[in-house]
PDB file of N, CA and C in Angstrom:
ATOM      1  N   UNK A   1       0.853  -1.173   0.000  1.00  0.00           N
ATOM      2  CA  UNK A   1       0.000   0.000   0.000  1.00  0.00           C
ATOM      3  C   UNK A   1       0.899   1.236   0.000  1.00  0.00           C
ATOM      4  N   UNK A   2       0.947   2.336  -0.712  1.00  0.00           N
ATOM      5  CA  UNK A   2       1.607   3.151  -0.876  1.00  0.00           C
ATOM      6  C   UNK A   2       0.755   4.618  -0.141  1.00  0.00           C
ATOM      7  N   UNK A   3       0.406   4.183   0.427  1.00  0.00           N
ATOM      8  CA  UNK A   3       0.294   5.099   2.042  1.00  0.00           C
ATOM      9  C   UNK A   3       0.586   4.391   3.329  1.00  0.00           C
ATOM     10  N   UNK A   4       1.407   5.016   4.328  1.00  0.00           N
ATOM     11  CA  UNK A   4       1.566   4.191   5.488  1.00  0.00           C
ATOM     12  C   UNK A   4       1.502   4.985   6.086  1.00  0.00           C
ATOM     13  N   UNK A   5       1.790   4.620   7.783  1.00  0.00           N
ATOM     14  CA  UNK A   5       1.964   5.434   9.216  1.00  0.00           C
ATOM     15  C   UNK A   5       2.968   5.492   9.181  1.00  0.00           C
ATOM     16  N   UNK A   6       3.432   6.933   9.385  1.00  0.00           N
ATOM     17  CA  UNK A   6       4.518   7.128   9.739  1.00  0.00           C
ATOM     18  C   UNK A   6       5.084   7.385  11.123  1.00  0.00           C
ATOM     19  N   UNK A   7       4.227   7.240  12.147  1.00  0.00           N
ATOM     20  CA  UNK A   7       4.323   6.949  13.691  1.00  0.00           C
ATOM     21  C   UNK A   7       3.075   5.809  14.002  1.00  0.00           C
ATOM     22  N   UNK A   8       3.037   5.450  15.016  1.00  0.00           N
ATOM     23  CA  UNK A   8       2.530   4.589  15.784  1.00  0.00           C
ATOM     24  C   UNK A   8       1.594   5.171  16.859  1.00  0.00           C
ATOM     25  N   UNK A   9       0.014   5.259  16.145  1.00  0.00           N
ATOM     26  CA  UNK A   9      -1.028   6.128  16.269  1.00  0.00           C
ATOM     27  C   UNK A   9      -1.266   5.613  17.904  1.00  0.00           C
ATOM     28  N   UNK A  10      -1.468   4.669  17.710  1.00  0.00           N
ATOM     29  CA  UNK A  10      -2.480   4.322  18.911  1.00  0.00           C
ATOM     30  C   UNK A  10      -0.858   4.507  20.271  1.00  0.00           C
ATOM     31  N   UNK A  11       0.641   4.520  20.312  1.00  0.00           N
ATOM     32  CA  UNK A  11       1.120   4.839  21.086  1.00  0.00           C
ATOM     33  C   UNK A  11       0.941   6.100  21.327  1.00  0.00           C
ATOM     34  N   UNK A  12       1.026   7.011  20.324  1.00  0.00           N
ATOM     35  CA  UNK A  12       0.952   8.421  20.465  1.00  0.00           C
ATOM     36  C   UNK A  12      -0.479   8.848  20.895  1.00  0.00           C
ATOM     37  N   UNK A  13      -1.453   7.926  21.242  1.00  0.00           N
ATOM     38  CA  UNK A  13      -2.700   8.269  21.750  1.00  0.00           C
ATOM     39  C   UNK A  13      -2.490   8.102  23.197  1.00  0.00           C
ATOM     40  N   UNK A  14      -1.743   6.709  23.379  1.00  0.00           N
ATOM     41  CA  UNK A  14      -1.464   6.703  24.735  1.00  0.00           C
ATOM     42  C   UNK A  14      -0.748   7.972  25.443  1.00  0.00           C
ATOM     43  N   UNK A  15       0.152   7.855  24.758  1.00  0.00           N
ATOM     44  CA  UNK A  15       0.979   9.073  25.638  1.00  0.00           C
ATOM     45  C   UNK A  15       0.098  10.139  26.531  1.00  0.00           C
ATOM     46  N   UNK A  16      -0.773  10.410  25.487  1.00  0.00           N
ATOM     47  CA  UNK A  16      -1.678  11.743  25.533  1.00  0.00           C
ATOM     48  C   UNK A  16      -2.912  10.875  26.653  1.00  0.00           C
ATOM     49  N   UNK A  17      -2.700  10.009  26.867  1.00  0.00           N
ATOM     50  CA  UNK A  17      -4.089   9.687  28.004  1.00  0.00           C
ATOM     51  C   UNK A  17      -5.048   9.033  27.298  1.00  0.00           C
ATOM     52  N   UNK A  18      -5.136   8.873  25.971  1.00  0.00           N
ATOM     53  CA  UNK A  18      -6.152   7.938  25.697  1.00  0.00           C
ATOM     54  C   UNK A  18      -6.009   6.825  24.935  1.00  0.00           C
ATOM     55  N   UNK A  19      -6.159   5.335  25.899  1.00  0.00           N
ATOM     56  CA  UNK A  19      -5.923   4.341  25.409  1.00  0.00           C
ATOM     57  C   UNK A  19      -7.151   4.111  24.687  1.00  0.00           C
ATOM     58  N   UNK A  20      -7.112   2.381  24.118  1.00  0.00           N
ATOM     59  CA  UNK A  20      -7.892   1.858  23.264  1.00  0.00           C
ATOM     60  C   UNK A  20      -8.919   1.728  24.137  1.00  0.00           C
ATOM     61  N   UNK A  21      -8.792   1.318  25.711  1.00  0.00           N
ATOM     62  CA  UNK A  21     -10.435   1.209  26.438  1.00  0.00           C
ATOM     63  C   UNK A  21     -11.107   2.354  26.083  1.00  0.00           C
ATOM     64  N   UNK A  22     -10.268   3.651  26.210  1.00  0.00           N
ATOM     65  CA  UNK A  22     -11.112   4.823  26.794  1.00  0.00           C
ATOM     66  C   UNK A  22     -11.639   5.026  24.714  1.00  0.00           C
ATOM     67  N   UNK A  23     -10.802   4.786  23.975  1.00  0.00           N
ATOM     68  CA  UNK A  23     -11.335   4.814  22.323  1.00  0.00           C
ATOM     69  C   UNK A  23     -13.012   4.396  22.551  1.00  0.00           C
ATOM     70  N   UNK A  24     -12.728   3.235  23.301  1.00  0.00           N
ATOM     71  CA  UNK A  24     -14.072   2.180  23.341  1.00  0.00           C
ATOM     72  C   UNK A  24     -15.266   2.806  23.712  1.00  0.00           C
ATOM     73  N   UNK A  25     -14.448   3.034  24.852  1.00  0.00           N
ATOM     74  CA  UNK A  25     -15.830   3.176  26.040  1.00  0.00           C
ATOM     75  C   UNK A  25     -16.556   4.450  26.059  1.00  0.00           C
ATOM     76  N   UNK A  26     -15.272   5.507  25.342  1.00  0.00           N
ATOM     77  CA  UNK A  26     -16.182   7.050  24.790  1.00  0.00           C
ATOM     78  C   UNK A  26     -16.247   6.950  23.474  1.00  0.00           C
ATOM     79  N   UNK A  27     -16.331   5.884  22.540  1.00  0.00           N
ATOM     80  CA  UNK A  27     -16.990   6.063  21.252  1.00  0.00           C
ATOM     81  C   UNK A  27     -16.092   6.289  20.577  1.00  0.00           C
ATOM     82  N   UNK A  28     -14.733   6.953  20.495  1.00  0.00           N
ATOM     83  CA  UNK A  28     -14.329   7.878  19.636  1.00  0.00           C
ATOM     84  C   UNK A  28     -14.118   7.730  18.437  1.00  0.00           C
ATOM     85  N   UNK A  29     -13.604   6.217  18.229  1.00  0.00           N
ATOM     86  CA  UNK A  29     -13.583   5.615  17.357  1.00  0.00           C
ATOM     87  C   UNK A  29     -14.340   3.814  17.286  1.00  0.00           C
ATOM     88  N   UNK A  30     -14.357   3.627  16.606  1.00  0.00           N
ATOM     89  CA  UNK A  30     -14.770   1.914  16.631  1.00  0.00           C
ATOM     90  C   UNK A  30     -13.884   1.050  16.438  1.00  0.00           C
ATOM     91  N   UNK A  31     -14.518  -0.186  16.985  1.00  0.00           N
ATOM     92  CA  UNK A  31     -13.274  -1.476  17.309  1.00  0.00           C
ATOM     93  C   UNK A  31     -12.649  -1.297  15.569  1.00  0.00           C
ATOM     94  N   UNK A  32     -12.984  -1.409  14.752  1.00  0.00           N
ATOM     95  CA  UNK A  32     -12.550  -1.724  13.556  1.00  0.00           C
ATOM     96  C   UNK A  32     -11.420  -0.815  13.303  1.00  0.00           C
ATOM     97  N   UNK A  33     -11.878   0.477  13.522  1.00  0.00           N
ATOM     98  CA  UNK A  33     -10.342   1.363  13.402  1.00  0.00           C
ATOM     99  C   UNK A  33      -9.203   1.069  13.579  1.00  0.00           C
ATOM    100  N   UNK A  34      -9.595   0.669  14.987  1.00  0.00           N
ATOM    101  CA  UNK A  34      -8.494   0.405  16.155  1.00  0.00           C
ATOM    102  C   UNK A  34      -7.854  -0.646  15.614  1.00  0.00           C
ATOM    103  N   UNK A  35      -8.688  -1.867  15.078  1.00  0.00           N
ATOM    104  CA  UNK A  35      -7.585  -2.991  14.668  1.00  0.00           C
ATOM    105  C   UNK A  35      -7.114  -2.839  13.097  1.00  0.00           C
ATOM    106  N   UNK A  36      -7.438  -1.675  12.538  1.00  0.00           N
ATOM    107  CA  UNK A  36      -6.792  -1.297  11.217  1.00  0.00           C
ATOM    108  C   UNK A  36      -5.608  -0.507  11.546  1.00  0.00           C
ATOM    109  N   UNK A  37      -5.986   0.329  12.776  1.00  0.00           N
ATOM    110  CA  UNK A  37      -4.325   0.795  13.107  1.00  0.00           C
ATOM    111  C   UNK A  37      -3.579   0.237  13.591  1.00  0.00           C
ATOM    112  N   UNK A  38      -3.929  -0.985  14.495  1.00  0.00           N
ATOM    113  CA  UNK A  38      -3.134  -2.297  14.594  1.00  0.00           C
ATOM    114  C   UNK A  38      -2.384  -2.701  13.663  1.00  0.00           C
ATOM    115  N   UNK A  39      -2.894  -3.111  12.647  1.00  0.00           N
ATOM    116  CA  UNK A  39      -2.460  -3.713  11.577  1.00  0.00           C
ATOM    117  C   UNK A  39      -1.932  -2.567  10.021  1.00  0.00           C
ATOM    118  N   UNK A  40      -2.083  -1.367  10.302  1.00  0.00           N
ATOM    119  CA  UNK A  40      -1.678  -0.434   9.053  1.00  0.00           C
ATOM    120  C   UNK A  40      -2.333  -0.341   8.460  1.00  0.00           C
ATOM    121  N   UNK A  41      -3.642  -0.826   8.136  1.00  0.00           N
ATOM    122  CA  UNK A  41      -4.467  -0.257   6.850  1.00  0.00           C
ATOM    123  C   UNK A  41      -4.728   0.718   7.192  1.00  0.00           C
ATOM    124  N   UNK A  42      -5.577   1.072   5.830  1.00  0.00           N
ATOM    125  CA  UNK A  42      -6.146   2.329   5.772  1.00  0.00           C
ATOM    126  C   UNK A  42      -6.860   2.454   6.354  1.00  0.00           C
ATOM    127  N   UNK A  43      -7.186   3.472   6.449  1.00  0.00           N
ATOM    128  CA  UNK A  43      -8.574   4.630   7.052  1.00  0.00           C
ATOM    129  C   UNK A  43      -9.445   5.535   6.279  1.00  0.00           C
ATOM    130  N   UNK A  44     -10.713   5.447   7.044  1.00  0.00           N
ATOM    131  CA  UNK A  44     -11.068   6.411   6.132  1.00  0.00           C
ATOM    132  C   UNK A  44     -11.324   8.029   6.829  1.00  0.00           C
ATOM    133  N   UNK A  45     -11.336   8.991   5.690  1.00  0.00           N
ATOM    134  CA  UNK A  45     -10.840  10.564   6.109  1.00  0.00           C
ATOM    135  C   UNK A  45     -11.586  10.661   7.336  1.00  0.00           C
ATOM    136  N   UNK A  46     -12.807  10.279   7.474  1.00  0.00           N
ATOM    137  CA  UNK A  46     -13.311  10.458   9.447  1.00  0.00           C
ATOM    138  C   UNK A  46     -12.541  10.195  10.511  1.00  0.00           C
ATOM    139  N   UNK A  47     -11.667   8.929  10.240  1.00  0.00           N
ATOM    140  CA  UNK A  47     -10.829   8.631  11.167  1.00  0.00           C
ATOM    141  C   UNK A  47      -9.273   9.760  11.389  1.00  0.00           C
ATOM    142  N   UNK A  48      -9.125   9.620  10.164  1.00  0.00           N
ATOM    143  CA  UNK A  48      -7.875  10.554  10.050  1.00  0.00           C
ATOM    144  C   UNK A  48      -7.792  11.463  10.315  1.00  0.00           C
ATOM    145  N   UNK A  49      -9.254  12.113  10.489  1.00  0.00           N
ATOM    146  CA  UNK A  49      -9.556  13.550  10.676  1.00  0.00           C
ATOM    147  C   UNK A  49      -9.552  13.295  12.963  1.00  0.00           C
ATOM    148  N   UNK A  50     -10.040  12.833  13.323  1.00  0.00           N
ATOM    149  CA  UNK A  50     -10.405  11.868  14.621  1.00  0.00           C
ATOM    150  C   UNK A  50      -9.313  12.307  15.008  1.00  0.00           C
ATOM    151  N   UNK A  51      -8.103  11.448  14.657  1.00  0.00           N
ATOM    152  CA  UNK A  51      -7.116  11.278  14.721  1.00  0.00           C
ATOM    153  C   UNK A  51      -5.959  13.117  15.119  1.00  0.00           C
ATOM    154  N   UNK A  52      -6.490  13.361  13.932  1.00  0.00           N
ATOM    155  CA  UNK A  52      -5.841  14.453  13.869  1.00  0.00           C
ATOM    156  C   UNK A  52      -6.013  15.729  14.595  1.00  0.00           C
ATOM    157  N   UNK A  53      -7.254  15.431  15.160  1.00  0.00           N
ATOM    158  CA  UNK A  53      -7.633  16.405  16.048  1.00  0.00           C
ATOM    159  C   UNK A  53      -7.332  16.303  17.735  1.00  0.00           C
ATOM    160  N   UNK A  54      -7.303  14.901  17.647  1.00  0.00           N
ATOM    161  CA  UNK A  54      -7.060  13.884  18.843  1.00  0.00           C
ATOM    162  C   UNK A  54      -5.431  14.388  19.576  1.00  0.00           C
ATOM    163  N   UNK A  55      -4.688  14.444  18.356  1.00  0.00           N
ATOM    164  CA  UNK A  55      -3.189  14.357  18.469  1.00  0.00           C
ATOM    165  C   UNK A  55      -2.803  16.199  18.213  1.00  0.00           C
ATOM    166  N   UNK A  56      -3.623  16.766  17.755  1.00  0.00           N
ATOM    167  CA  UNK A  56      -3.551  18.148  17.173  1.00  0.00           C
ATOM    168  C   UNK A  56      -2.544  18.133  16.388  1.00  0.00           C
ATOM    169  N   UNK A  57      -2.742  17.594  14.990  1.00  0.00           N
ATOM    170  CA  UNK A  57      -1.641  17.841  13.970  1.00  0.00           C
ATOM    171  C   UNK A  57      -2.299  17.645  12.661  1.00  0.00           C
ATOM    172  N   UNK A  58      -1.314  17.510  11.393  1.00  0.00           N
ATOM    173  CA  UNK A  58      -1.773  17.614  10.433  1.00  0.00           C
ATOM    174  C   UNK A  58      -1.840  16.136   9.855  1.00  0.00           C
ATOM    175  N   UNK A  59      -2.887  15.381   8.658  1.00  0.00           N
ATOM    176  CA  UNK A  59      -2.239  14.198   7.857  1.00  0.00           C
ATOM    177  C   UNK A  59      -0.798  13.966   7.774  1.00  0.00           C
ATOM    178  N   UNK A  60      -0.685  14.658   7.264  1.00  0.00           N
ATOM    179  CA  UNK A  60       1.031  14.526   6.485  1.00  0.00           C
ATOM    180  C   UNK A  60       1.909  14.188   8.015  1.00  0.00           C
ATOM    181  N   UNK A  61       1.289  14.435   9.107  1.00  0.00           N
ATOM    182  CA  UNK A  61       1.949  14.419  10.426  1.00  0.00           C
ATOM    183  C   UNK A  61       2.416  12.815  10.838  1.00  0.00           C
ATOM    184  N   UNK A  62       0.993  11.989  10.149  1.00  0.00           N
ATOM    185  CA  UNK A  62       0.811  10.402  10.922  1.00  0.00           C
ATOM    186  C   UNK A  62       1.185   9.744   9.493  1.00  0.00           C
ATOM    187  N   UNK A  63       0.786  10.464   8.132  1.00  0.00           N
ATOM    188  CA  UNK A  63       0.589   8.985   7.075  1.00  0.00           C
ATOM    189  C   UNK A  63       1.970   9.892   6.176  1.00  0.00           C
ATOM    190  N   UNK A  64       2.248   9.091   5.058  1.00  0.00           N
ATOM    191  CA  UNK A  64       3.001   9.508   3.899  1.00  0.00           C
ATOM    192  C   UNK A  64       2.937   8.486   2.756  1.00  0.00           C
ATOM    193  N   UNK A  65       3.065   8.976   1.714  1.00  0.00           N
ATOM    194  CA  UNK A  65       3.114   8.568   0.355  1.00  0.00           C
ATOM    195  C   UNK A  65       4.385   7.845   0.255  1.00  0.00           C
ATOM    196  N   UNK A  66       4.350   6.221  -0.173  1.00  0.00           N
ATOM    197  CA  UNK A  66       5.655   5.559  -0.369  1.00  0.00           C
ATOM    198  C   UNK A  66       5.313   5.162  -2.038  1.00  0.00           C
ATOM    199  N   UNK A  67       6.245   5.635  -2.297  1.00  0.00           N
ATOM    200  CA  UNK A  67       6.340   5.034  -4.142  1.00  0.00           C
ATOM    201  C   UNK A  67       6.474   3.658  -4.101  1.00  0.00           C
ATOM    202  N   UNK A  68       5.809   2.841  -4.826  1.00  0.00           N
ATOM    203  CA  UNK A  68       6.287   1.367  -4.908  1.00  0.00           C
ATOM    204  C   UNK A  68       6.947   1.275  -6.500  1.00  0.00           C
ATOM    205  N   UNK A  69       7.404   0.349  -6.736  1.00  0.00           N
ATOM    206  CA  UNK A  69       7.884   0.205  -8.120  1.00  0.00           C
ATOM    207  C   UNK A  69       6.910  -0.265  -8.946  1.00  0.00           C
ATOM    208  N   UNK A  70       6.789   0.169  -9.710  1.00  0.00           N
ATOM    209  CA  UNK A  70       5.983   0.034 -11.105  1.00  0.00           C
ATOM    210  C   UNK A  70       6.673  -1.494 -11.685  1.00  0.00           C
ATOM    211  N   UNK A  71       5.288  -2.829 -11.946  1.00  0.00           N
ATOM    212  CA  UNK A  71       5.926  -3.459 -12.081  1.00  0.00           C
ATOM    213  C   UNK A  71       5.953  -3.642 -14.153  1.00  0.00           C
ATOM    214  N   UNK A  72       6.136  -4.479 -14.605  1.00  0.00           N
ATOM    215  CA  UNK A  72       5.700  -4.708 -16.095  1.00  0.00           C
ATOM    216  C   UNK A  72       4.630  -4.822 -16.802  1.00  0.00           C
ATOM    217  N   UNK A  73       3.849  -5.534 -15.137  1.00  0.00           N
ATOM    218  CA  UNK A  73       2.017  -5.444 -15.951  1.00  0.00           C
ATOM    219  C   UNK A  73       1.608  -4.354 -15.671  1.00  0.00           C
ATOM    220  N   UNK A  74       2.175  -3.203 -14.868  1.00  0.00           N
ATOM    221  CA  UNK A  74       1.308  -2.124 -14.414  1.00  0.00           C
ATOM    222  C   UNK A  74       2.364  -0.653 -15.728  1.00  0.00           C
ATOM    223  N   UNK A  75       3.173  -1.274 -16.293  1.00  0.00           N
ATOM    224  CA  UNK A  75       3.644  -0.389 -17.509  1.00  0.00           C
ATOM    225  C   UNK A  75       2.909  -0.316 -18.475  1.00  0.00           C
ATOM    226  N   UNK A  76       2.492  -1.627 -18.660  1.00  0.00           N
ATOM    227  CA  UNK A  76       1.389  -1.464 -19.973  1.00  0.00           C
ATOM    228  C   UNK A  76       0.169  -0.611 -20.084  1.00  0.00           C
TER     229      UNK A  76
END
């Protein structure tokens, strides 16, 4: 996937006081998020936005654009 995290959301939530219970138990986000930021997928802009307000920063702060290589079937 040629977007990733470029920090480790849910530590940087901790820091700030809010773990995955308190995600839970005040809604902020849903279990599914949580185990997509577990695992690196994507998100969608609600979350990112969540996120970003959560942490007070910008996109470009948590994700970035990784080029992958273009392979031979994707030249054609």
């Amino acid at each position: 996937m040629p977007l990733r995290f470029k920090i480790d959301v849910l530590a940087e939530l901790k820091k700030r006081g809010i773990t995955t219970y308190t995600i839970r138990r005040d809604r902020i986000m849903s279990e599914s998020t949580v185990q997509k930021l577990r695992s690196g997928q994507g998100l969608a802009w609600d979350s990112i936005e969540t996120i970003c307000r959560l942490l007070n920063c910008q996109p470009g702060d948590i994700i970035e654009f990784v080029q992958e290589p273009v392979t031979e079937s994707q030249a054609d």
